[in-house]
PDB file of N, CA and C in Angstrom:
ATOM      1  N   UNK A   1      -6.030  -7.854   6.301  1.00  0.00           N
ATOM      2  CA  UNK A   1      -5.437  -7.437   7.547  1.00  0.00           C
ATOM      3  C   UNK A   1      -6.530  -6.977   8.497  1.00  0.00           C
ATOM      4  N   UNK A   2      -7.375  -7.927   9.027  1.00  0.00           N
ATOM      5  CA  UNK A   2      -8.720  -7.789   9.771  1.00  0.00           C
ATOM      6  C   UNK A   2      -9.751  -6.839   9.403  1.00  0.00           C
ATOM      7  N   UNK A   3      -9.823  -7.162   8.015  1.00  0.00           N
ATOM      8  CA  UNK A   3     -10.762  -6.258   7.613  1.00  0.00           C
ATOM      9  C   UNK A   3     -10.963  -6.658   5.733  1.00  0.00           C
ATOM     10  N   UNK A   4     -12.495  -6.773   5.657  1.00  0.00           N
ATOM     11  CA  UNK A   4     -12.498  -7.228   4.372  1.00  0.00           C
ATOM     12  C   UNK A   4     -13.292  -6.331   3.467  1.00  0.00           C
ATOM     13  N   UNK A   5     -13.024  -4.988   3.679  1.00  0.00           N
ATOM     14  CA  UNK A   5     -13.542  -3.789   2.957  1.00  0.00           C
ATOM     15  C   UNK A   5     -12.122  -3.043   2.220  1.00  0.00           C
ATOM     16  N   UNK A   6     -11.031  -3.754   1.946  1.00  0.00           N
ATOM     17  CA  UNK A   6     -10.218  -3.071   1.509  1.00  0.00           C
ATOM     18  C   UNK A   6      -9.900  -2.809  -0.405  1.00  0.00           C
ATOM     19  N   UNK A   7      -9.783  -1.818  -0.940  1.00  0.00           N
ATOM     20  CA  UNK A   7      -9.991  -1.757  -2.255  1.00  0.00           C
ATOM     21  C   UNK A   7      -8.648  -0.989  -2.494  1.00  0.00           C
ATOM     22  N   UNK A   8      -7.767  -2.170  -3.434  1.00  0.00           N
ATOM     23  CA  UNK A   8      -7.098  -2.462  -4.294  1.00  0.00           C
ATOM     24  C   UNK A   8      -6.731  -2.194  -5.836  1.00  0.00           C
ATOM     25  N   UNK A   9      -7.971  -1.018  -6.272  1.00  0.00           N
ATOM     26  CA  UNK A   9      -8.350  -0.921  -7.500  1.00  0.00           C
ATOM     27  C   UNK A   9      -7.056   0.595  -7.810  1.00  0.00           C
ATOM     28  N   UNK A  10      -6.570   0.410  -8.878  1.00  0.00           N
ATOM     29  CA  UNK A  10      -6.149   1.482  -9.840  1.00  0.00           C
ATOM     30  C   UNK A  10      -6.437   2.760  -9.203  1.00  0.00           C
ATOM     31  N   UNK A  11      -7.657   3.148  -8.990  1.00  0.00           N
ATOM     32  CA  UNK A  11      -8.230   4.225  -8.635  1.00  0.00           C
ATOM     33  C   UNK A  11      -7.678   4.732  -7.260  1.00  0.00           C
ATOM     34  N   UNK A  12      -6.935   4.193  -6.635  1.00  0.00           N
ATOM     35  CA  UNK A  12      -7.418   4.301  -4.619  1.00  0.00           C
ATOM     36  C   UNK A  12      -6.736   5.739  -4.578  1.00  0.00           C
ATOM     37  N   UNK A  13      -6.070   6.634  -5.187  1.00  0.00           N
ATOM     38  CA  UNK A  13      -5.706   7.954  -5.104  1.00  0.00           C
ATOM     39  C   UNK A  13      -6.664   9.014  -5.225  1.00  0.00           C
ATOM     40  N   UNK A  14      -6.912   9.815  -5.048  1.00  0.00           N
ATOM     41  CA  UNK A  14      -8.094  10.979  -5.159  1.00  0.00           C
ATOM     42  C   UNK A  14      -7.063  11.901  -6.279  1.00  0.00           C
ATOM     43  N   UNK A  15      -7.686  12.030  -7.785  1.00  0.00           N
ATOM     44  CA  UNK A  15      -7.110  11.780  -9.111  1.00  0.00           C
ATOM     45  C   UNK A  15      -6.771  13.793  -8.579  1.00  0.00           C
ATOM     46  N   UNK A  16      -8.072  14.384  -7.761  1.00  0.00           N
ATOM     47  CA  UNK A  16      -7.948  15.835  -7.589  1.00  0.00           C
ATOM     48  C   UNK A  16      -7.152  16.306  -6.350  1.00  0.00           C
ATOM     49  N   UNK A  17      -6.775  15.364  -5.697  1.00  0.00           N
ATOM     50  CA  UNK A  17      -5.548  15.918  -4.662  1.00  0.00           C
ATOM     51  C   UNK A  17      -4.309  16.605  -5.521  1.00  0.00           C
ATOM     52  N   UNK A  18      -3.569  15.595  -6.233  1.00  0.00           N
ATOM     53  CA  UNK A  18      -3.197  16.262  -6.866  1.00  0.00           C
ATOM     54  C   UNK A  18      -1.600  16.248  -5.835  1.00  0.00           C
ATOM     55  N   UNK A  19      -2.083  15.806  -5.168  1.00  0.00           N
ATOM     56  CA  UNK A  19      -0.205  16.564  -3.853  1.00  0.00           C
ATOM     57  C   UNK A  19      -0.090  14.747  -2.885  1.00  0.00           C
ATOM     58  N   UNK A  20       1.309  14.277  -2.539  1.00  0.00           N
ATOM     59  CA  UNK A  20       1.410  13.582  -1.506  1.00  0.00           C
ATOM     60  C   UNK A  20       0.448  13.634   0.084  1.00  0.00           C
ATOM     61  N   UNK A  21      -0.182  12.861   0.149  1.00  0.00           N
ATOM     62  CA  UNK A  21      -0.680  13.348   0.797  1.00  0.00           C
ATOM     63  C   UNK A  21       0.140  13.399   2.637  1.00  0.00           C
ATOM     64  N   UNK A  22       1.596  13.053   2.703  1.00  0.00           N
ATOM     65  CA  UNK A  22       2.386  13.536   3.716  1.00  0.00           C
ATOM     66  C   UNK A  22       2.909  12.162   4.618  1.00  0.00           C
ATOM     67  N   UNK A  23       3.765  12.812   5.304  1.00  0.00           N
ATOM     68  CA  UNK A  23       4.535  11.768   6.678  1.00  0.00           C
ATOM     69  C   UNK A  23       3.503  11.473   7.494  1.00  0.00           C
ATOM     70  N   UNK A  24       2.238  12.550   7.807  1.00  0.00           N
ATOM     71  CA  UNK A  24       1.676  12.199   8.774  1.00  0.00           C
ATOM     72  C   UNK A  24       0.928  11.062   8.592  1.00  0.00           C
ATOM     73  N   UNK A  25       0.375  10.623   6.806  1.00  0.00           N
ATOM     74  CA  UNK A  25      -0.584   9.881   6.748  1.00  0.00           C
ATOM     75  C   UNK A  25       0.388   8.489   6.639  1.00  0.00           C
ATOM     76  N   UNK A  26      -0.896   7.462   6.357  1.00  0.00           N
ATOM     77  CA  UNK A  26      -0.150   6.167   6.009  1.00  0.00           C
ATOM     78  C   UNK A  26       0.117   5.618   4.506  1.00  0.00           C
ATOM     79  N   UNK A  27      -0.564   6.408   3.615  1.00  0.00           N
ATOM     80  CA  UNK A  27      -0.819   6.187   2.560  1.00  0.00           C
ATOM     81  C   UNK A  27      -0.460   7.549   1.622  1.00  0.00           C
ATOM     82  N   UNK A  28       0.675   7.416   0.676  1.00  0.00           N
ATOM     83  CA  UNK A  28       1.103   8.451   0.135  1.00  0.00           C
ATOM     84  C   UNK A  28       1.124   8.193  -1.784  1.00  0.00           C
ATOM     85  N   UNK A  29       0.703   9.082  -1.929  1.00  0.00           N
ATOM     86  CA  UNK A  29      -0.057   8.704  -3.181  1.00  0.00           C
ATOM     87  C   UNK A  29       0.678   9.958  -3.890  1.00  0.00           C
ATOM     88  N   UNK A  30       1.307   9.475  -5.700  1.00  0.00           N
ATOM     89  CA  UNK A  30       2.139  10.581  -6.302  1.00  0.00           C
ATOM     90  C   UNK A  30       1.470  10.543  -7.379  1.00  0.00           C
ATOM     91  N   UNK A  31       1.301  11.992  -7.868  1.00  0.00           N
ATOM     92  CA  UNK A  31       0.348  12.241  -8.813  1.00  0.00           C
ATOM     93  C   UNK A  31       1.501  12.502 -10.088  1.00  0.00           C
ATOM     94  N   UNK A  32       1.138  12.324 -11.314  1.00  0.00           N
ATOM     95  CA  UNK A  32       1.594  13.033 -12.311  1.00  0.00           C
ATOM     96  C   UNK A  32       1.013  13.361 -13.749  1.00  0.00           C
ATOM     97  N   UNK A  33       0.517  14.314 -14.181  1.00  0.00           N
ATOM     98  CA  UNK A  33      -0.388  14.309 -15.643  1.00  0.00           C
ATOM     99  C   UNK A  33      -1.814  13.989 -15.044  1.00  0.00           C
ATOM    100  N   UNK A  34      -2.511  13.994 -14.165  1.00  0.00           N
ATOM    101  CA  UNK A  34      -4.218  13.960 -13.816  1.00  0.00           C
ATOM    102  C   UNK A  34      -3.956  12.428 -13.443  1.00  0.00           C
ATOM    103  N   UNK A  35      -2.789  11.808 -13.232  1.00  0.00           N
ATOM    104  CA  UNK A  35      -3.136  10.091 -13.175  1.00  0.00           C
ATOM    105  C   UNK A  35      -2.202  10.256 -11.382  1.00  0.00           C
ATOM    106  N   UNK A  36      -2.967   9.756 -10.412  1.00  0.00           N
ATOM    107  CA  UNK A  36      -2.486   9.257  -9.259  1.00  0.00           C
ATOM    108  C   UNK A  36      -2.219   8.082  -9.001  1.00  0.00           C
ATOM    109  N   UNK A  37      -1.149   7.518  -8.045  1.00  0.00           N
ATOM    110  CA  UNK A  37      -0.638   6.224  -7.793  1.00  0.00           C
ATOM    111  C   UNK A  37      -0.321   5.977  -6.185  1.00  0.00           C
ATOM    112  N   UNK A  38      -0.953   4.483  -5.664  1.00  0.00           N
ATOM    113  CA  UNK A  38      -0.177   4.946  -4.390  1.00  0.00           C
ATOM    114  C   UNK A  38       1.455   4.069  -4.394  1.00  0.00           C
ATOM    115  N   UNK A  39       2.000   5.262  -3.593  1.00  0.00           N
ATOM    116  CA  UNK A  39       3.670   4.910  -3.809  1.00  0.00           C
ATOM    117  C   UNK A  39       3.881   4.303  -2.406  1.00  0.00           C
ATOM    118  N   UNK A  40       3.781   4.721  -1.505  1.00  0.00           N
ATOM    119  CA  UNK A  40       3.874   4.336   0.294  1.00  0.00           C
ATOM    120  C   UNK A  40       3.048   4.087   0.536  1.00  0.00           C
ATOM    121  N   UNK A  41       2.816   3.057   1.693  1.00  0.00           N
ATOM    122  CA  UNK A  41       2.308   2.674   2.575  1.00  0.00           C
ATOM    123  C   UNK A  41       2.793   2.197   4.087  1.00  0.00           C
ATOM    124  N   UNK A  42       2.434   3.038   4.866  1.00  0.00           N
ATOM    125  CA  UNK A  42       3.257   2.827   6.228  1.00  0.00           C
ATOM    126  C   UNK A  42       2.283   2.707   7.223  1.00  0.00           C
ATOM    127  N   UNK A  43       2.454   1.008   7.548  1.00  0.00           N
ATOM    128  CA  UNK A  43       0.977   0.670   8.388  1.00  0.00           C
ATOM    129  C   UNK A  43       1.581  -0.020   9.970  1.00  0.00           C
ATOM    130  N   UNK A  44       2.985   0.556   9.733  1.00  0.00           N
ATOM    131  CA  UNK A  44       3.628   0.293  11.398  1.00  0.00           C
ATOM    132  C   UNK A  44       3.074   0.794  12.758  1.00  0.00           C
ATOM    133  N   UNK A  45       3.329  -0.775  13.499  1.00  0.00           N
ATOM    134  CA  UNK A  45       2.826  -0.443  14.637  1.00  0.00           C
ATOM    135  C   UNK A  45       1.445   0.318  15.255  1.00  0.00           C
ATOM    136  N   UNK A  46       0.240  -0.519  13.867  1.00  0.00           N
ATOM    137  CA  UNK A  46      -1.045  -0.464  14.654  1.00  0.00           C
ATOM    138  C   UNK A  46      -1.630  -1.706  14.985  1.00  0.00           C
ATOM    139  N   UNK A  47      -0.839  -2.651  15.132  1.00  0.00           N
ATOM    140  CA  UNK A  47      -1.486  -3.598  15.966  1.00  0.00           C
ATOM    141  C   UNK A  47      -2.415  -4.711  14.819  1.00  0.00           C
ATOM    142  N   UNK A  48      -2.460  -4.363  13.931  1.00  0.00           N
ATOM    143  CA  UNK A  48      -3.171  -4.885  12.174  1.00  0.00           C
ATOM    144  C   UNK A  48      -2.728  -6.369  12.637  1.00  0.00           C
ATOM    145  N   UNK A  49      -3.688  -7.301  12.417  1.00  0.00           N
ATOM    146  CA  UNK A  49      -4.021  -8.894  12.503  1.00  0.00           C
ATOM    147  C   UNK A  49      -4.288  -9.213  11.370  1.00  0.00           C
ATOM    148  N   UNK A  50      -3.503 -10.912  10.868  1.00  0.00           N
ATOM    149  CA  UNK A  50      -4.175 -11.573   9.567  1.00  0.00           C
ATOM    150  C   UNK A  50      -3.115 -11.398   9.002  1.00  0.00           C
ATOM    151  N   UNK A  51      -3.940 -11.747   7.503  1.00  0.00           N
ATOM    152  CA  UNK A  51      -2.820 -11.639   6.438  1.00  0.00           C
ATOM    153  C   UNK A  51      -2.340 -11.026   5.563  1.00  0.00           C
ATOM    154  N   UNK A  52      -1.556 -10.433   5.220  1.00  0.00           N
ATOM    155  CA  UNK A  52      -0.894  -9.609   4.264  1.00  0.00           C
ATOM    156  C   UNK A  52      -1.803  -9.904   2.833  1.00  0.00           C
ATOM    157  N   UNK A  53      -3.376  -9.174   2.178  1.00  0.00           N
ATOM    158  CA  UNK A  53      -3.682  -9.685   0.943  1.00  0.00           C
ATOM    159  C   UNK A  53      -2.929  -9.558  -0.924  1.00  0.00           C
ATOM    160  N   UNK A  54      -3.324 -10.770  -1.226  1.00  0.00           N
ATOM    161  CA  UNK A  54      -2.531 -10.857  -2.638  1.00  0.00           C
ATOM    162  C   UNK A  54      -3.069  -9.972  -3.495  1.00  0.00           C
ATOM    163  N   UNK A  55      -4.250  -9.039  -3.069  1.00  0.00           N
ATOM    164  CA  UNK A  55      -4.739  -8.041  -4.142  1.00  0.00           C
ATOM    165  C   UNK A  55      -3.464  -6.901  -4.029  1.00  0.00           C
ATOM    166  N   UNK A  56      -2.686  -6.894  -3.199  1.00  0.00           N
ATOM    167  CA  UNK A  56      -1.923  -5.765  -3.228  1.00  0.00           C
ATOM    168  C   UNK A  56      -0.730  -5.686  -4.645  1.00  0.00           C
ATOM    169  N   UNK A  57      -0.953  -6.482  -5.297  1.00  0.00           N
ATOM    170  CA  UNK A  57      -0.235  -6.805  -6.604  1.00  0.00           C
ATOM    171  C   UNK A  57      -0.888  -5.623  -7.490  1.00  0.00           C
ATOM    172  N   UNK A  58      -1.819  -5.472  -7.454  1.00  0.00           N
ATOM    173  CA  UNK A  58      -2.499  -4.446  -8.235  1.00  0.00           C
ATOM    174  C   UNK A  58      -1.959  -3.020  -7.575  1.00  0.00           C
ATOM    175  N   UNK A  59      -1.265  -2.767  -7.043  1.00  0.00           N
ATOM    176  CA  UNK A  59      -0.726  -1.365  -6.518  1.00  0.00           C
ATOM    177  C   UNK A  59       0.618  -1.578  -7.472  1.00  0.00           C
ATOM    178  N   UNK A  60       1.241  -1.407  -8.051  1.00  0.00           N
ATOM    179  CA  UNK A  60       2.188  -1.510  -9.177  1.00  0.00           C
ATOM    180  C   UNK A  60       3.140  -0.833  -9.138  1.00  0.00           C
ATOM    181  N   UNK A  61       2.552   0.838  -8.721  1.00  0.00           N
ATOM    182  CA  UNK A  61       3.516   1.348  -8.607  1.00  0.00           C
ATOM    183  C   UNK A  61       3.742   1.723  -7.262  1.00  0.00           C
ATOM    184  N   UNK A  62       4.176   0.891  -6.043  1.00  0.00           N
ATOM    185  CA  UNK A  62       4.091   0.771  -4.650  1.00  0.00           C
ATOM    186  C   UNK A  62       5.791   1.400  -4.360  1.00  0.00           C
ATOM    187  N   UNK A  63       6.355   1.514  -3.760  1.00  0.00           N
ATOM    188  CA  UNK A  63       7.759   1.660  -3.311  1.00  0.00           C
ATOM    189  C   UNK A  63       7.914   1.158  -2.223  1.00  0.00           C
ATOM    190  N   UNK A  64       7.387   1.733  -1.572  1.00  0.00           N
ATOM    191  CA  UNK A  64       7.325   1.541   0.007  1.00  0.00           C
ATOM    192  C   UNK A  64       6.405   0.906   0.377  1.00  0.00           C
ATOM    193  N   UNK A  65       6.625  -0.530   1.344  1.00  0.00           N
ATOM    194  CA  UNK A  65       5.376  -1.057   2.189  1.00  0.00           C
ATOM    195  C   UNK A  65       6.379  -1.399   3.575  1.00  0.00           C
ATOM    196  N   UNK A  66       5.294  -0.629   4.433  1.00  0.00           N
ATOM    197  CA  UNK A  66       6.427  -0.819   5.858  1.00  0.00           C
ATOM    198  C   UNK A  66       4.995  -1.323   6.523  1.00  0.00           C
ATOM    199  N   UNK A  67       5.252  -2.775   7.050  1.00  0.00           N
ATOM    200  CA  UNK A  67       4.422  -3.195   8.137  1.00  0.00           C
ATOM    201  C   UNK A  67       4.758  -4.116   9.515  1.00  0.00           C
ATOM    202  N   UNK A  68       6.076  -3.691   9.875  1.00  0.00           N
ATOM    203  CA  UNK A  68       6.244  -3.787  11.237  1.00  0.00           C
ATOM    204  C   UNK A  68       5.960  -3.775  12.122  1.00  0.00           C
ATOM    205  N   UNK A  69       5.699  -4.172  13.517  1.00  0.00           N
ATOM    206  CA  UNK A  69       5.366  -4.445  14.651  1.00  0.00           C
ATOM    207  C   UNK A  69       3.979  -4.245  14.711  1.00  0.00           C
ATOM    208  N   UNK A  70       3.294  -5.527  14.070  1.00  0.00           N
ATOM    209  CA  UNK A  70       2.149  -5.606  13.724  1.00  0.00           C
ATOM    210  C   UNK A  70       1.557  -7.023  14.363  1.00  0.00           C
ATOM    211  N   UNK A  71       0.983  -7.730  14.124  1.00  0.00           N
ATOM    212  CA  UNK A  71       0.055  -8.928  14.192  1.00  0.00           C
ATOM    213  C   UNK A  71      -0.316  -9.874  13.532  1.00  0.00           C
ATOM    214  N   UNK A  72       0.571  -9.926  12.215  1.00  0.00           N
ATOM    215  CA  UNK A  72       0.334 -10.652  11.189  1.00  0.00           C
ATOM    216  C   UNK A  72       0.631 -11.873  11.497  1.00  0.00           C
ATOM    217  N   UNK A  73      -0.052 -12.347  10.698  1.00  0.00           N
ATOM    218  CA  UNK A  73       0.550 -14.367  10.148  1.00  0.00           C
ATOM    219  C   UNK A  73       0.339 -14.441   9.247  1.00  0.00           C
ATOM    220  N   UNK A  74       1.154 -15.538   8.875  1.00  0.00           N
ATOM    221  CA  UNK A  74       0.882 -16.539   7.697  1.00  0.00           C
ATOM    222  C   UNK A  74       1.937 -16.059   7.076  1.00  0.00           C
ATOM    223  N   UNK A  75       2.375 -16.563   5.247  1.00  0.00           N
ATOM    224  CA  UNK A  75       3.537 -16.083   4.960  1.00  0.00           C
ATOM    225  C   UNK A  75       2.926 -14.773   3.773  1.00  0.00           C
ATOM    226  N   UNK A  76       4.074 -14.417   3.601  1.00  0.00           N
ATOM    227  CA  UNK A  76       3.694 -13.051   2.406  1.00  0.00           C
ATOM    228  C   UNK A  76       3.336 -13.113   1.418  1.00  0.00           C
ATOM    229  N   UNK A  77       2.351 -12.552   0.584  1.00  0.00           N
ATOM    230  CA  UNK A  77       1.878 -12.981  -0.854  1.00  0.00           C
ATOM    231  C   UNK A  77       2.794 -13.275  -2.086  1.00  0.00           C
ATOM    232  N   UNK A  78       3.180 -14.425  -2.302  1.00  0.00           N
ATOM    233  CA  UNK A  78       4.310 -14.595  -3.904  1.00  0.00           C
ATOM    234  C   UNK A  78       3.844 -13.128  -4.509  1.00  0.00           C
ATOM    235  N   UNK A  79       2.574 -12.644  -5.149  1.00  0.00           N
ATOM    236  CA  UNK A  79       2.400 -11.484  -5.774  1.00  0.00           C
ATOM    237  C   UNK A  79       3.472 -10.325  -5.044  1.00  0.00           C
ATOM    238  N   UNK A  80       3.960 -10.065  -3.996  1.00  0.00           N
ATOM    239  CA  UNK A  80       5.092  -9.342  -3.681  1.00  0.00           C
ATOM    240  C   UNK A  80       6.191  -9.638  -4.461  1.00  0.00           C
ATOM    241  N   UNK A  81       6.619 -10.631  -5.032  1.00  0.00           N
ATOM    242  CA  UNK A  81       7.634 -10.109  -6.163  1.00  0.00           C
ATOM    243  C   UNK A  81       7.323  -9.943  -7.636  1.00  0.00           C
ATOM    244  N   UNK A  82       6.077  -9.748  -7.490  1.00  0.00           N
ATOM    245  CA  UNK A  82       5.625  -8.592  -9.099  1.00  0.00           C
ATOM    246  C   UNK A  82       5.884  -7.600  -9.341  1.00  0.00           C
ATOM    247  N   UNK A  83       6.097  -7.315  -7.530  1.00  0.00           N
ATOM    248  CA  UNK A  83       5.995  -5.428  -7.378  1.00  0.00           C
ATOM    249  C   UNK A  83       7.670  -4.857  -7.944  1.00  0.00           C
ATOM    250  N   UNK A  84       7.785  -4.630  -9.109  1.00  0.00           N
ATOM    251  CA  UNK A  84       9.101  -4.148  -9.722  1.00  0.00           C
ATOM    252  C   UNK A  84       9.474  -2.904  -8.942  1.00  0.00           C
ATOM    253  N   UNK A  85       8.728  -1.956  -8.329  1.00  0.00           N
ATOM    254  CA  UNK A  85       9.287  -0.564  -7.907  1.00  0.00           C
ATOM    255  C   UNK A  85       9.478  -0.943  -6.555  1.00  0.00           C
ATOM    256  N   UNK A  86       8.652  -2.058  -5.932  1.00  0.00           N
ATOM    257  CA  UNK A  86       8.789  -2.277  -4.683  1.00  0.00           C
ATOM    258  C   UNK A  86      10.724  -2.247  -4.042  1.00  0.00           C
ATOM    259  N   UNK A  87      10.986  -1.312  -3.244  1.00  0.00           N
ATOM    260  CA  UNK A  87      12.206  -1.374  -3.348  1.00  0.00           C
ATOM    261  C   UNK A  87      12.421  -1.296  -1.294  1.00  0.00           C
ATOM    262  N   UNK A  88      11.680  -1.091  -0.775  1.00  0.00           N
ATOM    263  CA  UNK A  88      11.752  -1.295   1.044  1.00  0.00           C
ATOM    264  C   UNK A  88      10.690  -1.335   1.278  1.00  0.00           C
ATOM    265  N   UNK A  89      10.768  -3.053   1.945  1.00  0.00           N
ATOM    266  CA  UNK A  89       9.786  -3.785   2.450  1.00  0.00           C
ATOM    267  C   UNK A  89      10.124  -4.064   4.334  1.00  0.00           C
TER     268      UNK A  89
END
């Protein structure tokens, strides 16, 4: 999504936050037992170009991906129906 520094890995939670990190951010990450996950992602309405990448399969335990009134093309990654928790897209 115009940008090819994005990391996809297991890790992308900060394991010592420890807390959601909120409405205000875009990225909300739920901790439980020292292991973090990101659960949301809300990347509406910044204008984001390109394509939706297929590394996002590796977020597993995702719920939420909101990317509306955006700039995208092309079609959506098949790896979007791996996402079992994925439940509002």
């Amino acid at each position: 999504m115009g940008s090819n520094d994005r990391n996809f890995d297991a890790g992308s939670c900060n394991v010592s936050d420890k807390v959601d990190l909120g409405a205000e951010k875009n990225i909300t990450c739920t901790c439980q037992n020292d292991t973090c996950h990101v659960t949301h992602i809300d990347l509406e309405a910044n204008q984001f170009s390109g394509q939706v990448p297929p590394e996002i399969e590796k977020l597993v335990n995702l719920r939420t991906l909101r990317l509306f009134y955006n700039r995208l093309t092309g079609d959506l990654p098949v790896q979007l129906a791996e996402l079992k928790n994925l439940t509002d897209l």
